[in-house]
PDB file of N, CA and C in Angstrom:
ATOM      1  N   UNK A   1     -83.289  52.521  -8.582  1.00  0.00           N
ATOM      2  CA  UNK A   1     -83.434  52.385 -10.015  1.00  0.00           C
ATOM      3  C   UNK A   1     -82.169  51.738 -10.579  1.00  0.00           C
ATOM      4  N   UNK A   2     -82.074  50.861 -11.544  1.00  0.00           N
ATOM      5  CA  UNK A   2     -81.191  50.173 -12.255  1.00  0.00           C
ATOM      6  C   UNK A   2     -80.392  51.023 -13.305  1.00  0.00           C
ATOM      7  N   UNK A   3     -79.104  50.908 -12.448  1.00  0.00           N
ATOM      8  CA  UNK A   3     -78.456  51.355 -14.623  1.00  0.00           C
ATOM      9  C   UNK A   3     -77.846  50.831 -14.708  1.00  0.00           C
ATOM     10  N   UNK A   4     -77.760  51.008 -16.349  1.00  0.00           N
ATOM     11  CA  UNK A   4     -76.564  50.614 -16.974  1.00  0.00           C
ATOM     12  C   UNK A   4     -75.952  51.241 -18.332  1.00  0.00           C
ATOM     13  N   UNK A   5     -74.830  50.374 -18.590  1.00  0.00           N
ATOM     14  CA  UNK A   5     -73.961  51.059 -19.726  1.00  0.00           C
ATOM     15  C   UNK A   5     -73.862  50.473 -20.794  1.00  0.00           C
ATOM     16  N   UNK A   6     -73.812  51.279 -22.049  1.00  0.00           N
ATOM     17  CA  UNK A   6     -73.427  50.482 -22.628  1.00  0.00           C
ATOM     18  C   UNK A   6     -72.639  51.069 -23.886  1.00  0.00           C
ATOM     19  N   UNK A   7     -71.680  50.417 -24.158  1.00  0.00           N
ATOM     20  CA  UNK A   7     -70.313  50.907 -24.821  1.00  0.00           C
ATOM     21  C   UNK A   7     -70.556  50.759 -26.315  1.00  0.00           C
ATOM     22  N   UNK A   8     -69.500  51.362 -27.022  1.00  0.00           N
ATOM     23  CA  UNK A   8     -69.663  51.117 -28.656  1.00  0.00           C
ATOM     24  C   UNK A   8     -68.655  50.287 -29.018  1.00  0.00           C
ATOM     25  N   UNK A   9     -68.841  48.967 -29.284  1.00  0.00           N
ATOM     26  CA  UNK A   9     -68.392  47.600 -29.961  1.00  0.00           C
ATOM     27  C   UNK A   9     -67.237  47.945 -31.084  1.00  0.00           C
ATOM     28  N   UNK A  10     -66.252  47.347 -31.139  1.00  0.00           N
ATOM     29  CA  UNK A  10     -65.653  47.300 -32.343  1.00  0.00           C
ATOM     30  C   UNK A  10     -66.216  47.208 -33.732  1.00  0.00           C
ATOM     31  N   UNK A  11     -66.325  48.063 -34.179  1.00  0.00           N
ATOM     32  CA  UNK A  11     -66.795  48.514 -35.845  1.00  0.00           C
ATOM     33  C   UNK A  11     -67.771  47.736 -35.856  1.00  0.00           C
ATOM     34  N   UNK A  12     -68.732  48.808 -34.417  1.00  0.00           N
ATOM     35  CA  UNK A  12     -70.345  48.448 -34.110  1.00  0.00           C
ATOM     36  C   UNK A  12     -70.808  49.986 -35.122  1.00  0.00           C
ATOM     37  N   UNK A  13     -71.725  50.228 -36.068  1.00  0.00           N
ATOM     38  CA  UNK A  13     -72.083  51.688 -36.289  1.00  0.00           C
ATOM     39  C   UNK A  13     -72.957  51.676 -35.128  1.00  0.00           C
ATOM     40  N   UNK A  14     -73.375  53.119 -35.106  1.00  0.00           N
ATOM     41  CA  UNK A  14     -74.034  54.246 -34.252  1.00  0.00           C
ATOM     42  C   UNK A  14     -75.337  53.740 -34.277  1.00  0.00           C
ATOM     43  N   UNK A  15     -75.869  53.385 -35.581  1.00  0.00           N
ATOM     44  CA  UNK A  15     -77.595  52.864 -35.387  1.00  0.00           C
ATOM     45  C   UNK A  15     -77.624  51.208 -34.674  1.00  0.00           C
ATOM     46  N   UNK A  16     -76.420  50.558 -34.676  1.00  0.00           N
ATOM     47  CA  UNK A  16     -76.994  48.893 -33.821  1.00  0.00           C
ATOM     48  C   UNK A  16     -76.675  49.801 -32.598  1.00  0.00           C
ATOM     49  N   UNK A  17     -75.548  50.713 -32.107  1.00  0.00           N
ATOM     50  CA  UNK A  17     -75.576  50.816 -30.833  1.00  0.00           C
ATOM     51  C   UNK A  17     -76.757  51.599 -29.958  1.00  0.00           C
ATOM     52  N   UNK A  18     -77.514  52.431 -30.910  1.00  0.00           N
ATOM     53  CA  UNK A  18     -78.913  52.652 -30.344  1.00  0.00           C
ATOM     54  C   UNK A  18     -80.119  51.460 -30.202  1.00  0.00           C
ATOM     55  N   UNK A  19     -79.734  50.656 -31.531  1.00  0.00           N
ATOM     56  CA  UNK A  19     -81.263  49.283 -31.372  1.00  0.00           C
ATOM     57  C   UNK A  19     -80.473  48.652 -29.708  1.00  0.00           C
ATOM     58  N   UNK A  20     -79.529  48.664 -29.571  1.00  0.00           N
ATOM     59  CA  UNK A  20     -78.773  47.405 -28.531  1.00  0.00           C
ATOM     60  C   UNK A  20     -79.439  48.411 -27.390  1.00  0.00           C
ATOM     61  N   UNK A  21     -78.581  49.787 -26.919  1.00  0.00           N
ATOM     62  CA  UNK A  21     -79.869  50.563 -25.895  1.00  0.00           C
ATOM     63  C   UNK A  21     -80.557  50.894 -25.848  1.00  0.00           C
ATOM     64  N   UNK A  22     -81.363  50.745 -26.959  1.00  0.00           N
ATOM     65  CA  UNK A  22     -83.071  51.020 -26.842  1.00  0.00           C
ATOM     66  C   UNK A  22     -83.828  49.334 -26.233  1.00  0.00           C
ATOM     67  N   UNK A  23     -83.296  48.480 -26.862  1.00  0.00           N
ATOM     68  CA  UNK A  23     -83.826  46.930 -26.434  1.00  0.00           C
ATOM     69  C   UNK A  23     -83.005  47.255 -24.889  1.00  0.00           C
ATOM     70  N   UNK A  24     -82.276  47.454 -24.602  1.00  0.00           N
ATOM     71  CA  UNK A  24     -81.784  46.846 -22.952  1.00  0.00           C
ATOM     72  C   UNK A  24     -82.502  48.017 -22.131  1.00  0.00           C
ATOM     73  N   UNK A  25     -82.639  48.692 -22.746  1.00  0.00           N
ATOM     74  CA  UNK A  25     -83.764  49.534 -22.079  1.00  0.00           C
ATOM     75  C   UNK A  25     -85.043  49.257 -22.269  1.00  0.00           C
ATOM     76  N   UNK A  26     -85.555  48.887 -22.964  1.00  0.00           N
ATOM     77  CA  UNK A  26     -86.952  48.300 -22.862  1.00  0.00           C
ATOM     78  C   UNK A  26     -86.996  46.887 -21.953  1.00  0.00           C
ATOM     79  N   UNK A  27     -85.977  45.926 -22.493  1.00  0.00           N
ATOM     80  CA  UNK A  27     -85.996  44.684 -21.207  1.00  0.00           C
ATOM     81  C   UNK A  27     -85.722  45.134 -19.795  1.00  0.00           C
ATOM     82  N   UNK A  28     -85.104  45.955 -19.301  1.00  0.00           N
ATOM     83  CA  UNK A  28     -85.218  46.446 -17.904  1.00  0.00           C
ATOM     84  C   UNK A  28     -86.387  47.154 -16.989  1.00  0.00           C
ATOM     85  N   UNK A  29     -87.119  47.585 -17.957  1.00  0.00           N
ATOM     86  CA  UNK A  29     -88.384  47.958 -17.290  1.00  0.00           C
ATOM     87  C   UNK A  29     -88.386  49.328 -16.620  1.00  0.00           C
ATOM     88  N   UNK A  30     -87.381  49.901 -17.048  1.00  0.00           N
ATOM     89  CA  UNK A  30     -86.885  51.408 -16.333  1.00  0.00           C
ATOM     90  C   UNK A  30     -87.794  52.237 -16.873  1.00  0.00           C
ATOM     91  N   UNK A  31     -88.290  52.219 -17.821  1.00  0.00           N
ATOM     92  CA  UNK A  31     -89.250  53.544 -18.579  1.00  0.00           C
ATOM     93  C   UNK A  31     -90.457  53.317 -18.571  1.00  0.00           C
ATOM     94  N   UNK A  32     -91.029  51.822 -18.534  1.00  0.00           N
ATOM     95  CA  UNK A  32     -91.974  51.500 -17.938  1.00  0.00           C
ATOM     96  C   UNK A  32     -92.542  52.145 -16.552  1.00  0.00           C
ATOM     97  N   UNK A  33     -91.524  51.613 -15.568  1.00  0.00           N
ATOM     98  CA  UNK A  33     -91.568  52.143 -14.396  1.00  0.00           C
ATOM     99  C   UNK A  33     -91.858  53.262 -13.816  1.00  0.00           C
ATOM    100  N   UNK A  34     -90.929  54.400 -14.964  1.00  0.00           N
ATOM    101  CA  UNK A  34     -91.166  56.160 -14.919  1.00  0.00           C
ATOM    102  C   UNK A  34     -92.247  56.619 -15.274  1.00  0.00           C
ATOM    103  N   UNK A  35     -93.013  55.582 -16.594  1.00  0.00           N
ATOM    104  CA  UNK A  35     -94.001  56.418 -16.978  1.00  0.00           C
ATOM    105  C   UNK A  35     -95.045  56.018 -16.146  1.00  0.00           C
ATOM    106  N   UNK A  36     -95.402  55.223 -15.405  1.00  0.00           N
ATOM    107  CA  UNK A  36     -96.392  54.861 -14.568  1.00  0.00           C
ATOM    108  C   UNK A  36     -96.326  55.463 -13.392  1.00  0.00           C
ATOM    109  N   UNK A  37     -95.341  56.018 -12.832  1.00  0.00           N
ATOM    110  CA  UNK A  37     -94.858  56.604 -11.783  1.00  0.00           C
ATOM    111  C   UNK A  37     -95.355  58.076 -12.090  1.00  0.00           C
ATOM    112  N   UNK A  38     -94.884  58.455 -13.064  1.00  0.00           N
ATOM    113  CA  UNK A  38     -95.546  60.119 -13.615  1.00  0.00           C
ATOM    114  C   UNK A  38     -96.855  59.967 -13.109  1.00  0.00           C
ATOM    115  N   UNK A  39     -98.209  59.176 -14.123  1.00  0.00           N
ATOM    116  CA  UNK A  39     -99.418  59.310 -13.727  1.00  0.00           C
ATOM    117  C   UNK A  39     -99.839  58.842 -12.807  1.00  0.00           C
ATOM    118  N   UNK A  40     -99.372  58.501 -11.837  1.00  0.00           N
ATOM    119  CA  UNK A  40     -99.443  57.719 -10.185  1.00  0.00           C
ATOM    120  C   UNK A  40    -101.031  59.057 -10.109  1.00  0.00           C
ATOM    121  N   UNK A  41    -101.855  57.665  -9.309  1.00  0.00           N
ATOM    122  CA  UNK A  41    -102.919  58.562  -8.651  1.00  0.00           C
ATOM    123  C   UNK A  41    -102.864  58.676  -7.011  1.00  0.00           C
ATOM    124  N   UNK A  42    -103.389  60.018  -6.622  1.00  0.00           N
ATOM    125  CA  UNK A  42    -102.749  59.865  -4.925  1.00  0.00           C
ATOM    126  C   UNK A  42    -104.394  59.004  -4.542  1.00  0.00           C
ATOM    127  N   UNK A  43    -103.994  58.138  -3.043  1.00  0.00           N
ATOM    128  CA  UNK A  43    -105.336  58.039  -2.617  1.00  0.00           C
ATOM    129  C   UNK A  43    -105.934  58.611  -2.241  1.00  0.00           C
ATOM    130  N   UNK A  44    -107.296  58.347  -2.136  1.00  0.00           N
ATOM    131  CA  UNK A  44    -108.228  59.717  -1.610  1.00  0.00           C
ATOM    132  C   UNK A  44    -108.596  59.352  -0.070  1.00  0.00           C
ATOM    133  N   UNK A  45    -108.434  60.682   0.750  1.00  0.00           N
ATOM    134  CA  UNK A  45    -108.308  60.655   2.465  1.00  0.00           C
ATOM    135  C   UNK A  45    -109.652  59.735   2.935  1.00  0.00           C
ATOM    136  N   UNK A  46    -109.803  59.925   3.819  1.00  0.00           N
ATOM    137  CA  UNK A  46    -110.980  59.342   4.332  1.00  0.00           C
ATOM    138  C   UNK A  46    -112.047  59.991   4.309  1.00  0.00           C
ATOM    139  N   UNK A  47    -111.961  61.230   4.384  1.00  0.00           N
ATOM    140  CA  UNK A  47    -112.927  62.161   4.337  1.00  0.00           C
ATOM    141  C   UNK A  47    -113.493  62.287   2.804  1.00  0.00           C
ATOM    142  N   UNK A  48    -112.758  62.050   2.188  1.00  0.00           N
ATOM    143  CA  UNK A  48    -113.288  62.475   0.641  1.00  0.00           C
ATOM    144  C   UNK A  48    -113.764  60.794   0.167  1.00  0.00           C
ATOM    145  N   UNK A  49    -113.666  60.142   0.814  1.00  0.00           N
ATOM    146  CA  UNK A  49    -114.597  58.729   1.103  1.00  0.00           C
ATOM    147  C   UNK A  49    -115.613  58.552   1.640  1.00  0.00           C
ATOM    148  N   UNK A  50    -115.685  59.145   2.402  1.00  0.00           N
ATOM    149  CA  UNK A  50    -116.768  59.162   3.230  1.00  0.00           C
ATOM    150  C   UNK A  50    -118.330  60.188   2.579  1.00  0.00           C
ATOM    151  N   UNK A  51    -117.316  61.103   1.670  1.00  0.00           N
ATOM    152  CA  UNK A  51    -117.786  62.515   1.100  1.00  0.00           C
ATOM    153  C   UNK A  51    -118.540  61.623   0.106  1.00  0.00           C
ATOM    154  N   UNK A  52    -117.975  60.986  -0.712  1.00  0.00           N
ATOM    155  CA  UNK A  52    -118.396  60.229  -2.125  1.00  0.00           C
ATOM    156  C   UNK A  52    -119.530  58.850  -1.324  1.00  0.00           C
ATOM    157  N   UNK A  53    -118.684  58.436  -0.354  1.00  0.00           N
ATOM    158  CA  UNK A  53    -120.601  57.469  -0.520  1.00  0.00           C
ATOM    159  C   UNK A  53    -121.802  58.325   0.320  1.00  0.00           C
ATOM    160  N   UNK A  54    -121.350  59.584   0.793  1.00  0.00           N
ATOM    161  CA  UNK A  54    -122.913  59.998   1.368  1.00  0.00           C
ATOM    162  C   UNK A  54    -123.481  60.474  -0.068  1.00  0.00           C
ATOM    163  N   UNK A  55    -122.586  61.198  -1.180  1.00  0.00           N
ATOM    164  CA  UNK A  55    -123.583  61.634  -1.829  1.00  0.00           C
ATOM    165  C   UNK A  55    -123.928  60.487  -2.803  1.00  0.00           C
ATOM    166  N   UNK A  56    -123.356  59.356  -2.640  1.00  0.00           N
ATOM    167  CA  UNK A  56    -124.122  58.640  -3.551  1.00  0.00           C
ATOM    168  C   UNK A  56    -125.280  57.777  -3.150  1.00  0.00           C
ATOM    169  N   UNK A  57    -125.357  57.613  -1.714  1.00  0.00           N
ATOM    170  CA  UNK A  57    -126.531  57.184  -0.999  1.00  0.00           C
ATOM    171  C   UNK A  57    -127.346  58.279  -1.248  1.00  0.00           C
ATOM    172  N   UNK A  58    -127.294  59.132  -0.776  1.00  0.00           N
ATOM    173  CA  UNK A  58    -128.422  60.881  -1.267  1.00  0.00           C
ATOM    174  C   UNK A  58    -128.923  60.767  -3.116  1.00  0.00           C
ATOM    175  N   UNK A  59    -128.102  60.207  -3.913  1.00  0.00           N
ATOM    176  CA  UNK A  59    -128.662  60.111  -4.995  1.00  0.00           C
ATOM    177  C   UNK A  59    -129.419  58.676  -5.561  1.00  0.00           C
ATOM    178  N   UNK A  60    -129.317  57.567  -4.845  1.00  0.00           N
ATOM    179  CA  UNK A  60    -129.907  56.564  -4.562  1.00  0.00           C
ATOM    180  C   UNK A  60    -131.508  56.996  -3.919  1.00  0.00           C
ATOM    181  N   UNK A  61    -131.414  57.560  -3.174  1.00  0.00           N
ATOM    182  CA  UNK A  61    -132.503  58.204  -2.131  1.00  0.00           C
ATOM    183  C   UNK A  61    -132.991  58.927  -3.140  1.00  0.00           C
ATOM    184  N   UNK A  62    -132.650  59.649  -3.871  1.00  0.00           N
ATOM    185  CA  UNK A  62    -133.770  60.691  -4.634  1.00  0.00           C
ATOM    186  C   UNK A  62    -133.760  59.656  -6.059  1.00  0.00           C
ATOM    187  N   UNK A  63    -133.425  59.004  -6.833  1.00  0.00           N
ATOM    188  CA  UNK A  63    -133.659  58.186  -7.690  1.00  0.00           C
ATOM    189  C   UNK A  63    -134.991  57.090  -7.170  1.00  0.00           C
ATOM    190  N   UNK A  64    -134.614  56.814  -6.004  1.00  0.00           N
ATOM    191  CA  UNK A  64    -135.574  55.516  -5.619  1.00  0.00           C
ATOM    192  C   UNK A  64    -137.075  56.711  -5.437  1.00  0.00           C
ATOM    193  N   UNK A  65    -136.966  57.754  -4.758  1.00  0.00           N
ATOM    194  CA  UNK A  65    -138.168  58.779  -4.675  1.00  0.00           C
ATOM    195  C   UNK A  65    -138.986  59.409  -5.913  1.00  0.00           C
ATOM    196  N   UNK A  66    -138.062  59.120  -6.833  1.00  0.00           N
ATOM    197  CA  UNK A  66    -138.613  60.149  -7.873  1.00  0.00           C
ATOM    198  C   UNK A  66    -139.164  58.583  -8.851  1.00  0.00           C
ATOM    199  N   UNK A  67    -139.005  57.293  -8.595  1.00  0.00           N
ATOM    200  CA  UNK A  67    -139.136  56.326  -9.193  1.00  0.00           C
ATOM    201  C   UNK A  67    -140.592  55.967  -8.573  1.00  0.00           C
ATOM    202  N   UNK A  68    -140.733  56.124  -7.517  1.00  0.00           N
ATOM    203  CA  UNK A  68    -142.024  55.885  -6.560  1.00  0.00           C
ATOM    204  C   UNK A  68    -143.024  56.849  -7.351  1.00  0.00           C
ATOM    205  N   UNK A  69    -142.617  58.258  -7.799  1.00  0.00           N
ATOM    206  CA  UNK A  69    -143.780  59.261  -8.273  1.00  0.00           C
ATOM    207  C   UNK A  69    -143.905  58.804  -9.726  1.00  0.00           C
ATOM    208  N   UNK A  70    -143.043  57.883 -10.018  1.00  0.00           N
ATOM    209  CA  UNK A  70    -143.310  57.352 -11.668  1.00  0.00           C
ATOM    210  C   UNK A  70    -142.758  58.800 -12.761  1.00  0.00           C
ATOM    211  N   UNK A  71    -141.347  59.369 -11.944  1.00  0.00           N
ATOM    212  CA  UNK A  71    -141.099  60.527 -13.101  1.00  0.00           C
ATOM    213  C   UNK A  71    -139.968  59.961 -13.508  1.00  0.00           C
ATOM    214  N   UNK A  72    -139.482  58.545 -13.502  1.00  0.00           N
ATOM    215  CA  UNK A  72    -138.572  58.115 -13.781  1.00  0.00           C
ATOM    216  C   UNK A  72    -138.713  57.000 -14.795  1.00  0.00           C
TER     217      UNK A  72
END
């Protein structure tokens, strides 16, 4: 991760020296980075792949069956 610093300027006030690290923090992409990192999704194993297309073939199968009896 990137840092940096940043100092208070000669008879800089307190509010430019927050706009100056709030912008060099937004151009660096550091909080970007964190917050996407927080909601990170894990992948799902193989098994829980395998889990999700049998039951969606099984619900294909009873959609296409129940479409044949015309209750669909």
């Amino acid at each position: 991760m990137e840092k940096f610093e940043v100092r208070k300027q000669e008879r800089e006030t307190n509010q430019s020296l927050i706009r100056r690290f709030s912008r060099r923090l937004r151009d660096s992409g550091i909080l970007t980075t964190a917050k996407k990192s927080q909601f990170r999704k894990r992948a799902k194993s193989a098994q829980m792949r395998k889990r999700a297309v049998l039951r969606k073939l099984e619900k294909q199968k009873e959609y296409t069956k129940l479409q044949k009896l015309g209750r669909v």
